[in-house]
N, C-alpha and C. Protein backbone atom coordinates (compact mmCIF):
# COMPACT_ATOMS: atom_id res chain seq x y z
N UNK A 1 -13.54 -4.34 -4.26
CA UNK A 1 -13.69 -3.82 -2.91
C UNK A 1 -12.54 -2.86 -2.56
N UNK A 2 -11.43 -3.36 -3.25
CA UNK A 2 -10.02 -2.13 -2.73
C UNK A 2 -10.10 -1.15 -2.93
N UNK A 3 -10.59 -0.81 -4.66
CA UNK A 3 -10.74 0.31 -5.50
C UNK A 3 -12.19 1.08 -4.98
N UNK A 4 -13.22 0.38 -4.92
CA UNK A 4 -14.12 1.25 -3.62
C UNK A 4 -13.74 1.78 -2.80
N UNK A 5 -13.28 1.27 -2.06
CA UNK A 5 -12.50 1.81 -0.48
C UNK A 5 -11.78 2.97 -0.80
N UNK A 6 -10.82 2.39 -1.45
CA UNK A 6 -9.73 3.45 -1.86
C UNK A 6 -10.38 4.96 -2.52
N UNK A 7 -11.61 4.81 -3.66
CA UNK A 7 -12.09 5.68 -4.41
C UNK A 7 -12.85 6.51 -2.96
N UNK A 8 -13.52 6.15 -2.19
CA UNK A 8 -14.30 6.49 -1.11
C UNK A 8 -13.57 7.83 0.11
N UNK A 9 -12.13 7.02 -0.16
CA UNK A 9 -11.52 7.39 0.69
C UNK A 9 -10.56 8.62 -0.10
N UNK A 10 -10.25 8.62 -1.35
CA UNK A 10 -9.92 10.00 -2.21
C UNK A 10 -10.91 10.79 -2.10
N UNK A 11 -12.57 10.83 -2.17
CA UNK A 11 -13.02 11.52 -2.29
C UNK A 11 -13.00 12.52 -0.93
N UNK A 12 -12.86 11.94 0.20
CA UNK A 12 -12.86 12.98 1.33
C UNK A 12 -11.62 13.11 1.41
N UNK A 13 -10.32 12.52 1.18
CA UNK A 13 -9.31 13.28 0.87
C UNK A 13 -9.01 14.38 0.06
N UNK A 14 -9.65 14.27 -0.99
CA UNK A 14 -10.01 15.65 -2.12
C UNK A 14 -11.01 17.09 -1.49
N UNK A 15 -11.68 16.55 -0.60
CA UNK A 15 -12.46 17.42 0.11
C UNK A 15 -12.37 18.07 1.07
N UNK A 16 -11.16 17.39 1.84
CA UNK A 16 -10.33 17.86 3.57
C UNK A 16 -9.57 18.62 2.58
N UNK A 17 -9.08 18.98 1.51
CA UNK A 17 -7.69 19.39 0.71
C UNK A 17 -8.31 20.56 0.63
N UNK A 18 -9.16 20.63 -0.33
CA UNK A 18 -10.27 21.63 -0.58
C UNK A 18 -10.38 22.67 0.33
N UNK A 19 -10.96 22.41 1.75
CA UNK A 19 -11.47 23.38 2.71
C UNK A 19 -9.83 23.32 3.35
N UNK A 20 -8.97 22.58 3.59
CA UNK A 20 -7.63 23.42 4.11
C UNK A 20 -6.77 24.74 3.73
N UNK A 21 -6.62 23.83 2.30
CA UNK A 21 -5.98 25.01 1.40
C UNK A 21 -6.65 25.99 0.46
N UNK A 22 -5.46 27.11 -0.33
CA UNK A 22 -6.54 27.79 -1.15
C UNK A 22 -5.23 28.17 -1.73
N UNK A 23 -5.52 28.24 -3.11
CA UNK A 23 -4.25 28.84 -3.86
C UNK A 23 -4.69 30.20 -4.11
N UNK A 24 -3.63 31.64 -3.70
CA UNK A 24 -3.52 32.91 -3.78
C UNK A 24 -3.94 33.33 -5.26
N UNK A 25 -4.52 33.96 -5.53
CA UNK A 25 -5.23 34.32 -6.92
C UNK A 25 -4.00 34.94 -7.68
N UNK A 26 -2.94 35.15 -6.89
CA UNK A 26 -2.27 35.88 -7.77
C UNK A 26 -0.66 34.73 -8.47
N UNK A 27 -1.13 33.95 -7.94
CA UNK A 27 0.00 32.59 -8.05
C UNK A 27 0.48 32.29 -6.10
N UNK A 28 1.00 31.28 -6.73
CA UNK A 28 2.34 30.80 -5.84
C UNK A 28 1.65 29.80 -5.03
N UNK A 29 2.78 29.54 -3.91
CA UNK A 29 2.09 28.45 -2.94
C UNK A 29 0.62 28.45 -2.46
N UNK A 30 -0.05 26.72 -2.01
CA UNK A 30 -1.38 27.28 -1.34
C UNK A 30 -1.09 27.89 0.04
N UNK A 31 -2.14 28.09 0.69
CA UNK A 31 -2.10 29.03 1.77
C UNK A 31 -3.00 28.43 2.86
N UNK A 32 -2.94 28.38 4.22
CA UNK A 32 -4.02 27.51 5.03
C UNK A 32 -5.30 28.40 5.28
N UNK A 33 -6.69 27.87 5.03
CA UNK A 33 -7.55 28.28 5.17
C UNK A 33 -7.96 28.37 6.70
N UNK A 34 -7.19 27.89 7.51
CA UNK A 34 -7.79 27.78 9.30
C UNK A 34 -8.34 26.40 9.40
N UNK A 35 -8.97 25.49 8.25
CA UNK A 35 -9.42 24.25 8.47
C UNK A 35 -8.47 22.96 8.52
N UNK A 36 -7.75 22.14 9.55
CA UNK A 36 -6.99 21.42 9.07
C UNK A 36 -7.12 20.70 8.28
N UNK A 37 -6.24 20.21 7.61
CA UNK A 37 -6.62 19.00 6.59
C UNK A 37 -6.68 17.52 6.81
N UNK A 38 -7.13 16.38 7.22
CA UNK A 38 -7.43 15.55 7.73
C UNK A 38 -6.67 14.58 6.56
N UNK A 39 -5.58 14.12 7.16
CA UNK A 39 -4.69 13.20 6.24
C UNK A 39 -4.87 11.63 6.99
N UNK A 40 -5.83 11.60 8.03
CA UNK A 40 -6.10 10.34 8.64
C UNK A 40 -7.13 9.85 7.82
N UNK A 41 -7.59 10.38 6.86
CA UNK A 41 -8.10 9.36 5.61
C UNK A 41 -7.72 8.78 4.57
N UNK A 42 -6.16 9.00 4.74
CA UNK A 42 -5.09 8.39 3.43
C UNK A 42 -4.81 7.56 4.29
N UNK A 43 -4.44 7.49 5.74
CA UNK A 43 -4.20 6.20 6.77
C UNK A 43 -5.39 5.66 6.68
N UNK A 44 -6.47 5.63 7.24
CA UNK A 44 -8.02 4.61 7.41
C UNK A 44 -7.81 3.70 5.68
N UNK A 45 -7.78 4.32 4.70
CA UNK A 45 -7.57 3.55 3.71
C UNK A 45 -6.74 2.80 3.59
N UNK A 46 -5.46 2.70 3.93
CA UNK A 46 -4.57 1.88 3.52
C UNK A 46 -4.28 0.66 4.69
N UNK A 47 -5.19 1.07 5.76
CA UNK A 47 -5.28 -0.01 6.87
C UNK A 47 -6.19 -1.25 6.68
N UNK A 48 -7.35 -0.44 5.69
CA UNK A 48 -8.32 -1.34 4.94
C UNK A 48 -8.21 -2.05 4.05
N UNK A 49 -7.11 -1.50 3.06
CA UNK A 49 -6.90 -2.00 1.47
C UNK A 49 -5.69 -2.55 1.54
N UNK A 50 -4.92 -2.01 2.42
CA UNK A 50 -3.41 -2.70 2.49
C UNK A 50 -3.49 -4.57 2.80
N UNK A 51 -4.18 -4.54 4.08
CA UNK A 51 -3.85 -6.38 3.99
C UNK A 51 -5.10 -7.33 3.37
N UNK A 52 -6.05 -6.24 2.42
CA UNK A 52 -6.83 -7.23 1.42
C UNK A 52 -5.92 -7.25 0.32
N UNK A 53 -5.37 -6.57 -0.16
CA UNK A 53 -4.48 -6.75 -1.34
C UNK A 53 -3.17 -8.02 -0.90
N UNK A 54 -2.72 -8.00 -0.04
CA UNK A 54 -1.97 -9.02 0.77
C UNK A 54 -3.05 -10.54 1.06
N UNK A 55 -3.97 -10.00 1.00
CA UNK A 55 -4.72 -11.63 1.30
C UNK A 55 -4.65 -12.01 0.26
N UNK A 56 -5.49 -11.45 -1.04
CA UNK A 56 -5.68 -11.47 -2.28
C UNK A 56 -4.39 -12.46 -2.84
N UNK A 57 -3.08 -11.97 -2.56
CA UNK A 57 -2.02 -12.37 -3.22
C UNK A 57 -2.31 -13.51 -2.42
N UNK A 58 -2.19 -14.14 -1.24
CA UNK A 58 -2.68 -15.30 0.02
C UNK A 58 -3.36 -16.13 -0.84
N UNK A 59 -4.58 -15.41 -0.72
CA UNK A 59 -5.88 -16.83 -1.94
C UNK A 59 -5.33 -17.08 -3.22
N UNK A 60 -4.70 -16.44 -3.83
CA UNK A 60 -4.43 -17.26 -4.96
C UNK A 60 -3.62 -17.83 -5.18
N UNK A 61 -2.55 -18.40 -4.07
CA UNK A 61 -1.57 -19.15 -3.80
C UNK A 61 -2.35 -20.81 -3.30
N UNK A 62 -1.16 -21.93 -3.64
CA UNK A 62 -2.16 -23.16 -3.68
C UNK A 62 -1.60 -23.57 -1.99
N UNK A 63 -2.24 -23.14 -1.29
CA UNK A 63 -2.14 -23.29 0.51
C UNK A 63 -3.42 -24.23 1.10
N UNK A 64 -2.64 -24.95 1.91
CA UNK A 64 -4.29 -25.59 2.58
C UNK A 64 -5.24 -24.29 3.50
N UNK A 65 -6.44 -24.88 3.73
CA UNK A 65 -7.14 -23.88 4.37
C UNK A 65 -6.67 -23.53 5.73
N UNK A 66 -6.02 -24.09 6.13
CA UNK A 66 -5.07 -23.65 7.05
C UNK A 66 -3.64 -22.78 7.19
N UNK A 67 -3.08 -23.29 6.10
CA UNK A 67 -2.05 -22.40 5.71
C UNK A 67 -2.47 -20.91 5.20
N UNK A 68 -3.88 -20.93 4.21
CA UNK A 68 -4.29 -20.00 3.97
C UNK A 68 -4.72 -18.65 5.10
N UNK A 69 -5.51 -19.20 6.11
CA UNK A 69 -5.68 -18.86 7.37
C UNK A 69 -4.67 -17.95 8.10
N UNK A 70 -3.36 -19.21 8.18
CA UNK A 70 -2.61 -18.30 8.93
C UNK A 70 -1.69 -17.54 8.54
N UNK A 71 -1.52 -17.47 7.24
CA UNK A 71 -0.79 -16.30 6.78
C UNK A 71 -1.66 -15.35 6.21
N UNK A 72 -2.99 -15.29 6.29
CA UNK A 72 -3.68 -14.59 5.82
C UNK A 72 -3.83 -13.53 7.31
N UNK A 73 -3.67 -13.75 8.48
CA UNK A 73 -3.80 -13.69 9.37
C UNK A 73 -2.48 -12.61 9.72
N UNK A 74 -1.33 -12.96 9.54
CA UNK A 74 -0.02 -13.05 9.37
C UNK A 74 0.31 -11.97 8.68
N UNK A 75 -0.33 -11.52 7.67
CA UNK A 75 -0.22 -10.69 6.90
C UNK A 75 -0.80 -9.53 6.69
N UNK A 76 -2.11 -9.97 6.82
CA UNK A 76 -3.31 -8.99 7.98
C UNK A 76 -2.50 -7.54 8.52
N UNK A 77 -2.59 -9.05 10.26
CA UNK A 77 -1.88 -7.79 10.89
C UNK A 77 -0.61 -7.03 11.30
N UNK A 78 0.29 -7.56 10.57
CA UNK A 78 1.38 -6.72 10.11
C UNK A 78 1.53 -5.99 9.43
N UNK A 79 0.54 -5.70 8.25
CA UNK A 79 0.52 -4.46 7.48
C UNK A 79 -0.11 -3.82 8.31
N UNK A 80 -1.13 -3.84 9.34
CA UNK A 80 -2.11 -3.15 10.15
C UNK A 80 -0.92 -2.47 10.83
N UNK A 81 -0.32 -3.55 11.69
CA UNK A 81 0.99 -2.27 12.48
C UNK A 81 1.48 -1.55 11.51
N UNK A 82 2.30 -1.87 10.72
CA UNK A 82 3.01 -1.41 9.65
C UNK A 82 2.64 0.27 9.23
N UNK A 83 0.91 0.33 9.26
CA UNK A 83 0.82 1.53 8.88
C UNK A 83 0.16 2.09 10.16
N UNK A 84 -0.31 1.86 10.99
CA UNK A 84 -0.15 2.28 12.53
C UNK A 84 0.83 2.78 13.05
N UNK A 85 1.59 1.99 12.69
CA UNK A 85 3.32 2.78 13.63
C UNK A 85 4.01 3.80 12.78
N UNK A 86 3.21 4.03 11.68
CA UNK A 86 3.79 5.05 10.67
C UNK A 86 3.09 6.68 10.56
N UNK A 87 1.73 6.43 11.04
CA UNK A 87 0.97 7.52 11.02
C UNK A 87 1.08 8.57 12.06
N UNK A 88 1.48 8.07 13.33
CA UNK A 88 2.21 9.24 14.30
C UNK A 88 2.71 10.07 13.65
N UNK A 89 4.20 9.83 13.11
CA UNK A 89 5.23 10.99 12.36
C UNK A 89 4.32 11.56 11.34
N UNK A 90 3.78 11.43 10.71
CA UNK A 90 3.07 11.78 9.14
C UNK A 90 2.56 12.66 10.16
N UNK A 91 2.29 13.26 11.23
CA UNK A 91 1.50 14.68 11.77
C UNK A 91 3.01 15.63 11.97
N UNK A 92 4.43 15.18 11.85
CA UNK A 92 5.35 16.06 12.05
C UNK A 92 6.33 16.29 10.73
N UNK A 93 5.91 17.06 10.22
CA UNK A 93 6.71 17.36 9.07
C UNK A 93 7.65 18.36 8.70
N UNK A 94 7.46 19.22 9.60
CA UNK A 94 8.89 20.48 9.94
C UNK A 94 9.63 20.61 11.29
N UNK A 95 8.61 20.12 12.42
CA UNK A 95 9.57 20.19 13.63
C UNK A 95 9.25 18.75 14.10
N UNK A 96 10.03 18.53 15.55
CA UNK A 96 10.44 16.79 15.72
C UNK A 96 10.85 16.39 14.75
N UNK A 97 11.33 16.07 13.60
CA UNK A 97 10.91 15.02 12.97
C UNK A 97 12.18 13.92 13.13
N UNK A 98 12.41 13.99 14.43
CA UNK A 98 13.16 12.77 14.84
C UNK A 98 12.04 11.65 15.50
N UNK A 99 10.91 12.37 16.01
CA UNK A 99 10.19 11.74 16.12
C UNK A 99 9.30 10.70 15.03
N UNK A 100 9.62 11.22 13.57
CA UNK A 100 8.51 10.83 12.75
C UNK A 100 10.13 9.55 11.91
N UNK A 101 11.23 10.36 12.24
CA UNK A 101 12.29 9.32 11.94
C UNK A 101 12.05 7.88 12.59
N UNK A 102 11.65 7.56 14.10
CA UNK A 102 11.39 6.62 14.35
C UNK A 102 10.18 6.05 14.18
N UNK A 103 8.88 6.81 13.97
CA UNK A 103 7.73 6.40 13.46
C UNK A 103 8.05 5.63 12.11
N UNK A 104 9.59 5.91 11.45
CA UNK A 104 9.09 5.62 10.10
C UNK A 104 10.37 4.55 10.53
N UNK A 105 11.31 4.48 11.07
CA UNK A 105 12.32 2.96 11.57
C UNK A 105 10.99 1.80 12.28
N UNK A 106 9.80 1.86 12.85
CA UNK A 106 9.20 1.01 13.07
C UNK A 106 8.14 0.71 12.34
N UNK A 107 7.67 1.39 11.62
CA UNK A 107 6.67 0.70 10.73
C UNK A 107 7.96 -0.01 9.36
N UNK A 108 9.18 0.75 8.91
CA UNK A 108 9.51 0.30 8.13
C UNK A 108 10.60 -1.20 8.55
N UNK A 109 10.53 -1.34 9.88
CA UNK A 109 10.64 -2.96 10.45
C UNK A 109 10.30 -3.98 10.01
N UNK A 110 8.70 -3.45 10.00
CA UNK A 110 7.58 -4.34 9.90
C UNK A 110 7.69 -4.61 8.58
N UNK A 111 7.35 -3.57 7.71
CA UNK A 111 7.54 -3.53 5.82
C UNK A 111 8.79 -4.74 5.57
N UNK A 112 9.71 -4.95 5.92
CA UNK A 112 11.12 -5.52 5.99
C UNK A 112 10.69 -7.08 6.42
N UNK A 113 9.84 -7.23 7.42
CA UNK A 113 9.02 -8.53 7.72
C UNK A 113 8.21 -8.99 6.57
N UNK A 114 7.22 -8.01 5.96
CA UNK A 114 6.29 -8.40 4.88
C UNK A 114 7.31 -8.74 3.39
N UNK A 115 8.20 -7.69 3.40
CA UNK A 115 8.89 -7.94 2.22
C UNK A 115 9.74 -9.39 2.53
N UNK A 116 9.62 -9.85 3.01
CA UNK A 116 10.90 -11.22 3.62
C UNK A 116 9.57 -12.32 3.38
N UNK A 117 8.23 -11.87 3.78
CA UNK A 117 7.13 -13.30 3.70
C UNK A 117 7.07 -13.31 1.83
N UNK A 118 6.78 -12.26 1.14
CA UNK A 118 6.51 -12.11 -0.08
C UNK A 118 7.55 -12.83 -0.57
N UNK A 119 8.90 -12.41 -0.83
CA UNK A 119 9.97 -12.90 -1.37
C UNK A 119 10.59 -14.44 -0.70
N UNK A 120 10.31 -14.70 0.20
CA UNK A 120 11.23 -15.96 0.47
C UNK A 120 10.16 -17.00 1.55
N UNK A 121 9.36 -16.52 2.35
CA UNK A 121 8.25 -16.83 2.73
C UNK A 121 7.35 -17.75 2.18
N UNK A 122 6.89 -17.35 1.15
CA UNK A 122 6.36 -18.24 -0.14
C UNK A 122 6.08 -18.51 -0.76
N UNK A 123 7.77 -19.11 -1.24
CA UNK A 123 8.24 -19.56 -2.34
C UNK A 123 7.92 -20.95 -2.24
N UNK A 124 7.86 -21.65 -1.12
CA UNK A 124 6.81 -22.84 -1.01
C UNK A 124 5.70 -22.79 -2.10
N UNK A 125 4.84 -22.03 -1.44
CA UNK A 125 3.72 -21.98 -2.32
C UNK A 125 3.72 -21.98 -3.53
N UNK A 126 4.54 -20.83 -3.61
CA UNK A 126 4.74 -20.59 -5.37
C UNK A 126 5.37 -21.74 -6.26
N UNK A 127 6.18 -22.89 -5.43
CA UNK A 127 6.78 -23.83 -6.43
C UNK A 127 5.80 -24.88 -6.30
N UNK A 128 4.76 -24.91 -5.30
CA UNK A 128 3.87 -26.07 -5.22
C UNK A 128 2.65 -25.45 -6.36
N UNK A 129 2.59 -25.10 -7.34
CA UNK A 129 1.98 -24.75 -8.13
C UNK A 129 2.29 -25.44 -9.44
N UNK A 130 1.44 -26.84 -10.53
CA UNK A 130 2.21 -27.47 -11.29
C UNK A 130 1.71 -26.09 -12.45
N UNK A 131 1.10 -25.40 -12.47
CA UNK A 131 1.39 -24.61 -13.84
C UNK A 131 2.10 -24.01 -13.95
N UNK A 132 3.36 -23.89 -14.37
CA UNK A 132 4.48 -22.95 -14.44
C UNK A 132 4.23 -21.24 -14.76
N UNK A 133 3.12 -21.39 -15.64
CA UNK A 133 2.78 -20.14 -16.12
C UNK A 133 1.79 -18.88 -15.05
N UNK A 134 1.29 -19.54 -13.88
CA UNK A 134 0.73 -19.33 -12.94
C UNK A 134 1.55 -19.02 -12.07
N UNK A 135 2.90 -20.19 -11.77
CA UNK A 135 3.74 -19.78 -10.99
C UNK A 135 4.62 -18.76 -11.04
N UNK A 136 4.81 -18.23 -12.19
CA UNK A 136 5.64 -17.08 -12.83
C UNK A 136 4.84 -15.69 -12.71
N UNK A 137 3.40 -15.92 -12.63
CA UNK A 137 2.72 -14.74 -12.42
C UNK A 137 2.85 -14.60 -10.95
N UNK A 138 2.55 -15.81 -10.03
CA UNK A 138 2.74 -15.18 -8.23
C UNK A 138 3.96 -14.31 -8.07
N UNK A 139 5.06 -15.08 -8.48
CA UNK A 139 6.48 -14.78 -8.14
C UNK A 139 6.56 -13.19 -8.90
N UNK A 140 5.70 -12.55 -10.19
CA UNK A 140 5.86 -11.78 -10.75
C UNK A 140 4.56 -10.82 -9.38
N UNK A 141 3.61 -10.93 -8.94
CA UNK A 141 2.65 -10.10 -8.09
C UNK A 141 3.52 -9.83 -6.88
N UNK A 142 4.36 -10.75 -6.57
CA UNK A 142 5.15 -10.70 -4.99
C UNK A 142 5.99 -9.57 -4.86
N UNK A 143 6.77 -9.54 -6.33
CA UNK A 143 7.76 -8.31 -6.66
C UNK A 143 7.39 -7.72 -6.79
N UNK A 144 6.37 -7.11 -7.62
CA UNK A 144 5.76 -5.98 -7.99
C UNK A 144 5.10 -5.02 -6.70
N UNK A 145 4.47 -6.18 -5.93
CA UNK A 145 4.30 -5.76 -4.50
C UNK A 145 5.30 -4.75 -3.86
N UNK A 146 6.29 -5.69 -3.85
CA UNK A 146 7.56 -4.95 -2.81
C UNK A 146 7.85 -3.94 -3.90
N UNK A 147 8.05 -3.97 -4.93
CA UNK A 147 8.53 -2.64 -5.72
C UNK A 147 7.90 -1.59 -5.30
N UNK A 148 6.90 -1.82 -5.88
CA UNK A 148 6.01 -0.77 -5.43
C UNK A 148 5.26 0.03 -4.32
N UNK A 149 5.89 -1.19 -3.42
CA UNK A 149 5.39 -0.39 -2.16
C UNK A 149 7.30 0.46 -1.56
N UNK A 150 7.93 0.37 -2.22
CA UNK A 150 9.12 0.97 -1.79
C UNK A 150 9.10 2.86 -1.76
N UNK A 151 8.23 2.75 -2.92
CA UNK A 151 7.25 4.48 -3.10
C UNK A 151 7.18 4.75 -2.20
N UNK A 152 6.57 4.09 -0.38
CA UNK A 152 5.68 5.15 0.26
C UNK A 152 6.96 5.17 1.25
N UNK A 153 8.08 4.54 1.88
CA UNK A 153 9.41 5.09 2.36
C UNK A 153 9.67 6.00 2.15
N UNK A 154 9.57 6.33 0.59
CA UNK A 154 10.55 7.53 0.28
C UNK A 154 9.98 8.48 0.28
N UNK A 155 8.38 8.68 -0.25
CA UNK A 155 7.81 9.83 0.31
C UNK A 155 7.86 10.16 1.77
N UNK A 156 7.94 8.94 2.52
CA UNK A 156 7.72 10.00 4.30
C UNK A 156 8.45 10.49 4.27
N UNK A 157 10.24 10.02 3.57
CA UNK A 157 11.04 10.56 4.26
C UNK A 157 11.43 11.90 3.53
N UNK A 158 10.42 13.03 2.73
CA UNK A 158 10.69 13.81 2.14
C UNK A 158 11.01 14.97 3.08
N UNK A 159 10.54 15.22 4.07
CA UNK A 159 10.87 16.20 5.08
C UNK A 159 12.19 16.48 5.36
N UNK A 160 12.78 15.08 5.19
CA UNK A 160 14.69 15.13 5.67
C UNK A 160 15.27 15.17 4.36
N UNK A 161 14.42 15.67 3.45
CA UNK A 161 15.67 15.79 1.98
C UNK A 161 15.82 17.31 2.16
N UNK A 162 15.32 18.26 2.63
CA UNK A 162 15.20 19.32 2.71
C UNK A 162 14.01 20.07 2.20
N UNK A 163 12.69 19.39 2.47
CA UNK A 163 11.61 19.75 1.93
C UNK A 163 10.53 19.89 3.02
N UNK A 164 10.15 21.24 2.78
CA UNK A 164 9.34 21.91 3.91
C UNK A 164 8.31 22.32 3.55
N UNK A 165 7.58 23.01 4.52
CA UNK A 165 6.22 24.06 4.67
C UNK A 165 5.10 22.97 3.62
N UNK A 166 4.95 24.09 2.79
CA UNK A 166 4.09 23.76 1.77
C UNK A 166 4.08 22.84 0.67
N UNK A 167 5.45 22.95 0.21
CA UNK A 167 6.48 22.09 -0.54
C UNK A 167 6.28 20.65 -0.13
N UNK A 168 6.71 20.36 1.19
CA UNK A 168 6.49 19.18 1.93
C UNK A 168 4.53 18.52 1.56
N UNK A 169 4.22 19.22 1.85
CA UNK A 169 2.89 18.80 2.16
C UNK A 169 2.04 18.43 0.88
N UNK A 170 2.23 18.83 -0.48
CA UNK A 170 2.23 19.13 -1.88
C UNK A 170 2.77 17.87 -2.11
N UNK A 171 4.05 17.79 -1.91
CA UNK A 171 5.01 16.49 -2.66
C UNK A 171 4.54 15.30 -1.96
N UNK A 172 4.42 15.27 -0.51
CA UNK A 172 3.98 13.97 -0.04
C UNK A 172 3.01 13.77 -0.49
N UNK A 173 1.76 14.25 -0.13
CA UNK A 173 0.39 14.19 -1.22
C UNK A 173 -0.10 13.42 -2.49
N UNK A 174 1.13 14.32 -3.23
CA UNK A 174 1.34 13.45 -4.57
C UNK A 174 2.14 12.33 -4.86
N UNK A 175 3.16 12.21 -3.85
CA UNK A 175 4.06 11.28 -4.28
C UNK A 175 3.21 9.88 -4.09
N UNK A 176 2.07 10.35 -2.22
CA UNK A 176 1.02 8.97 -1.90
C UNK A 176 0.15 8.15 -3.01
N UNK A 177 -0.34 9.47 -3.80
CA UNK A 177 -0.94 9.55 -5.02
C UNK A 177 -0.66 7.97 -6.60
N UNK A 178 0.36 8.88 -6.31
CA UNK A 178 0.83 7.63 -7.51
C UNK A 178 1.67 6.66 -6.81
N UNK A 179 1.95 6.47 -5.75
CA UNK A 179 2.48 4.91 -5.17
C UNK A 179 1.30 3.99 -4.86
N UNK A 180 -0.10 5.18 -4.84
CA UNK A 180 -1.29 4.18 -4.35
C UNK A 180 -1.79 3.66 -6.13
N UNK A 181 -1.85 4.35 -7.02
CA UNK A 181 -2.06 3.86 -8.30
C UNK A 181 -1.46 2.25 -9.06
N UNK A 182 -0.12 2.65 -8.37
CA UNK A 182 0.79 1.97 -8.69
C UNK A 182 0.86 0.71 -7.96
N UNK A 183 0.22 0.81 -6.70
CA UNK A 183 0.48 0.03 -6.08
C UNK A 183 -1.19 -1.13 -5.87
N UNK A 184 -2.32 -0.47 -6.45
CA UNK A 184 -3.38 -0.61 -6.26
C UNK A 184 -4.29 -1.21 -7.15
N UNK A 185 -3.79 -0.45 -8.04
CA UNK A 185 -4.27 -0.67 -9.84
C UNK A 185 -3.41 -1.60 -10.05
N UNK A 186 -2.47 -1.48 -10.55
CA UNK A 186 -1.30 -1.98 -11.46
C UNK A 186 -1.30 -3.50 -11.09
N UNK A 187 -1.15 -3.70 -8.86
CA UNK A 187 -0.96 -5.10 -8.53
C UNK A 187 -2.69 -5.56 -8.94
N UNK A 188 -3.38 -4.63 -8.76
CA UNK A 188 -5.05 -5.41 -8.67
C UNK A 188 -4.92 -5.98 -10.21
N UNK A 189 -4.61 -5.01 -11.40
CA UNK A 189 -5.04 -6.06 -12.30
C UNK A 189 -4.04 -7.55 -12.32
N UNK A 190 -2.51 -7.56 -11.95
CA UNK A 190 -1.92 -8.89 -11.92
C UNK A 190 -2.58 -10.14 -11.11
N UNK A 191 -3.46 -9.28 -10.04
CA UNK A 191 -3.87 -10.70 -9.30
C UNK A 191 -5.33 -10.99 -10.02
N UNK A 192 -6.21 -10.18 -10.73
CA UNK A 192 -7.26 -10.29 -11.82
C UNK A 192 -6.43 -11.30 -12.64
N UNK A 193 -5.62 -10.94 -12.87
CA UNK A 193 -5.01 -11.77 -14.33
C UNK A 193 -4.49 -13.14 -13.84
N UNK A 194 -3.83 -13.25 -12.50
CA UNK A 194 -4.28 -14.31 -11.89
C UNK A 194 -5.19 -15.94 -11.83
N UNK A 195 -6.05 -14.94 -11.34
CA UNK A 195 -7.68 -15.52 -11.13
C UNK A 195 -7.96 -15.43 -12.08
N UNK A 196 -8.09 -15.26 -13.38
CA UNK A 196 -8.30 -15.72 -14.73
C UNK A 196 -7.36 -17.18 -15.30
N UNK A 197 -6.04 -16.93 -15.11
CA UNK A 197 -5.38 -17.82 -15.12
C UNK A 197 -5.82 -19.35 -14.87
N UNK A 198 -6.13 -19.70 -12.91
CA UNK A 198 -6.38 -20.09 -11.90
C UNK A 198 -7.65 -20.85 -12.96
N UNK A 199 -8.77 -20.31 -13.11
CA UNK A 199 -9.40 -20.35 -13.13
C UNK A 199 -10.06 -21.18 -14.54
N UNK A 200 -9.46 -20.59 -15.97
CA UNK A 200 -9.17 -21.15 -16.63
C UNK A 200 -8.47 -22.98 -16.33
N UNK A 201 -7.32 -23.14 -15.95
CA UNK A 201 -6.83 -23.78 -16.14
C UNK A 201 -7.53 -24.98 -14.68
N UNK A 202 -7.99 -24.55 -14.04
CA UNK A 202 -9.76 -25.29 -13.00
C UNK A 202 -10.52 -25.79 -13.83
N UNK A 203 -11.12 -25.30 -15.16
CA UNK A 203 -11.99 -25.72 -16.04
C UNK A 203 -11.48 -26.76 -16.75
N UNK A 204 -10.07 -26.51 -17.32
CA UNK A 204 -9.39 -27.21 -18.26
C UNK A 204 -9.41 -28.69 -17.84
N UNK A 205 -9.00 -28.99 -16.67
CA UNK A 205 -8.71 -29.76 -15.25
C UNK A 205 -10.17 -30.85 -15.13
N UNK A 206 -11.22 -29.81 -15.42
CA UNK A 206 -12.46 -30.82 -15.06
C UNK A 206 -13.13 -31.38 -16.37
N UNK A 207 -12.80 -30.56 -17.32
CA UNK A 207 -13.10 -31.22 -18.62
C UNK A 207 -12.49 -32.36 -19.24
N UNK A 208 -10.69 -32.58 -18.56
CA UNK A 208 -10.32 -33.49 -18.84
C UNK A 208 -10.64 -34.74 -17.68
């Protein structure tokens, strides 16, 4: 379902890109076609895919259905702010961008909340797990999480490295690009590998 979403949501990102820009036949930077480019479909995606990938890591933790619930809940909608309070600035990329400085101090609050439930949050969970080898994979999805989501900080904040116009708009693009690969793919197959795990060792469990 992530990789749908997500694939759904490249394709009209590839297509708003398309009718904005146009690269000069003779080289160099692209150039604006008069059509804006609609980058509120790299946000709609990650509002969608962001706290299923966060649940995902949720369900395969050994939580009662209640615990499951409310940090599923918990987790939800704090990535929901998280990238809500971030998408304001992402429209200011050469002027204000003191404005998009605090767009990116309050969503990256929130990130600082999620990274604190992942890492120390629960670790409950993760030690109430008797397969060790299971437990080494959560504790290994939790990090990988926060690693990888450390990518999309540093792209917003490319505007204040001294990166502008076109340059700006190019690099963020791509940098979203492969933090979403990385962050999408890479964690989806650990929590696959997971639920194989899980799942396996469910069978093992009823046969004995």
């Amino acid at each position: 379902m992530v990789t749908f979403i997500a694939a759904y949501h490249y394709i009209r990102i590839f297509n708003s890109w398309t009718e904005a820009y146009e690269f000069p036949k003779g080289g160099g930077d692209p150039v604006l076609t008069g059509k804006p480019f609609n980058d509120a479909y790299r946000y709609m995606d990650w509002l969608l895919t962001v706290p299923l990938l966060l649940i995902e890591i949720i369900f395969c933790m050994k939580l009662s259905p209640e615990e499951t619930s409310s940090e599923a809940w918990s987790l939800g909608i704090s990535s929901a702010l998280m990238i809500a309070a971030g998408y304001p600035g992402e429209l200011c990329i050469e002027s204000n961008l003191g404005f998009r400085f605090l767009c990116f101090a309050l969503s990256f609050a929130v990130f600082l909340y999620i990274v604190n439930k992942l890492l120390v949050g629960l670790k409950g969970a993760i030690a109430a797990e008797e397969n060790l080898e299971i437990a080494g994979m959560l504790n290994q999805v939790c990090w990988a999480t926060t690693v990888s989501w450390c990518t999309y900080p540093v792209v917003y904040l490319f505007p204040f490295f001294g990166i502008s116009g076109a340059q700006a708009v190019v690099g963020i693009q791509l940098g979203y690009c492969v933090s979403d690969v990385i962050s999408k793919c890479g964690v989806g197959f650990l929590i696959y590998n997971i639920t194989i795990k899980k799942s396996d060792a469910l069978k093992d469990g009823l046969l004995a």
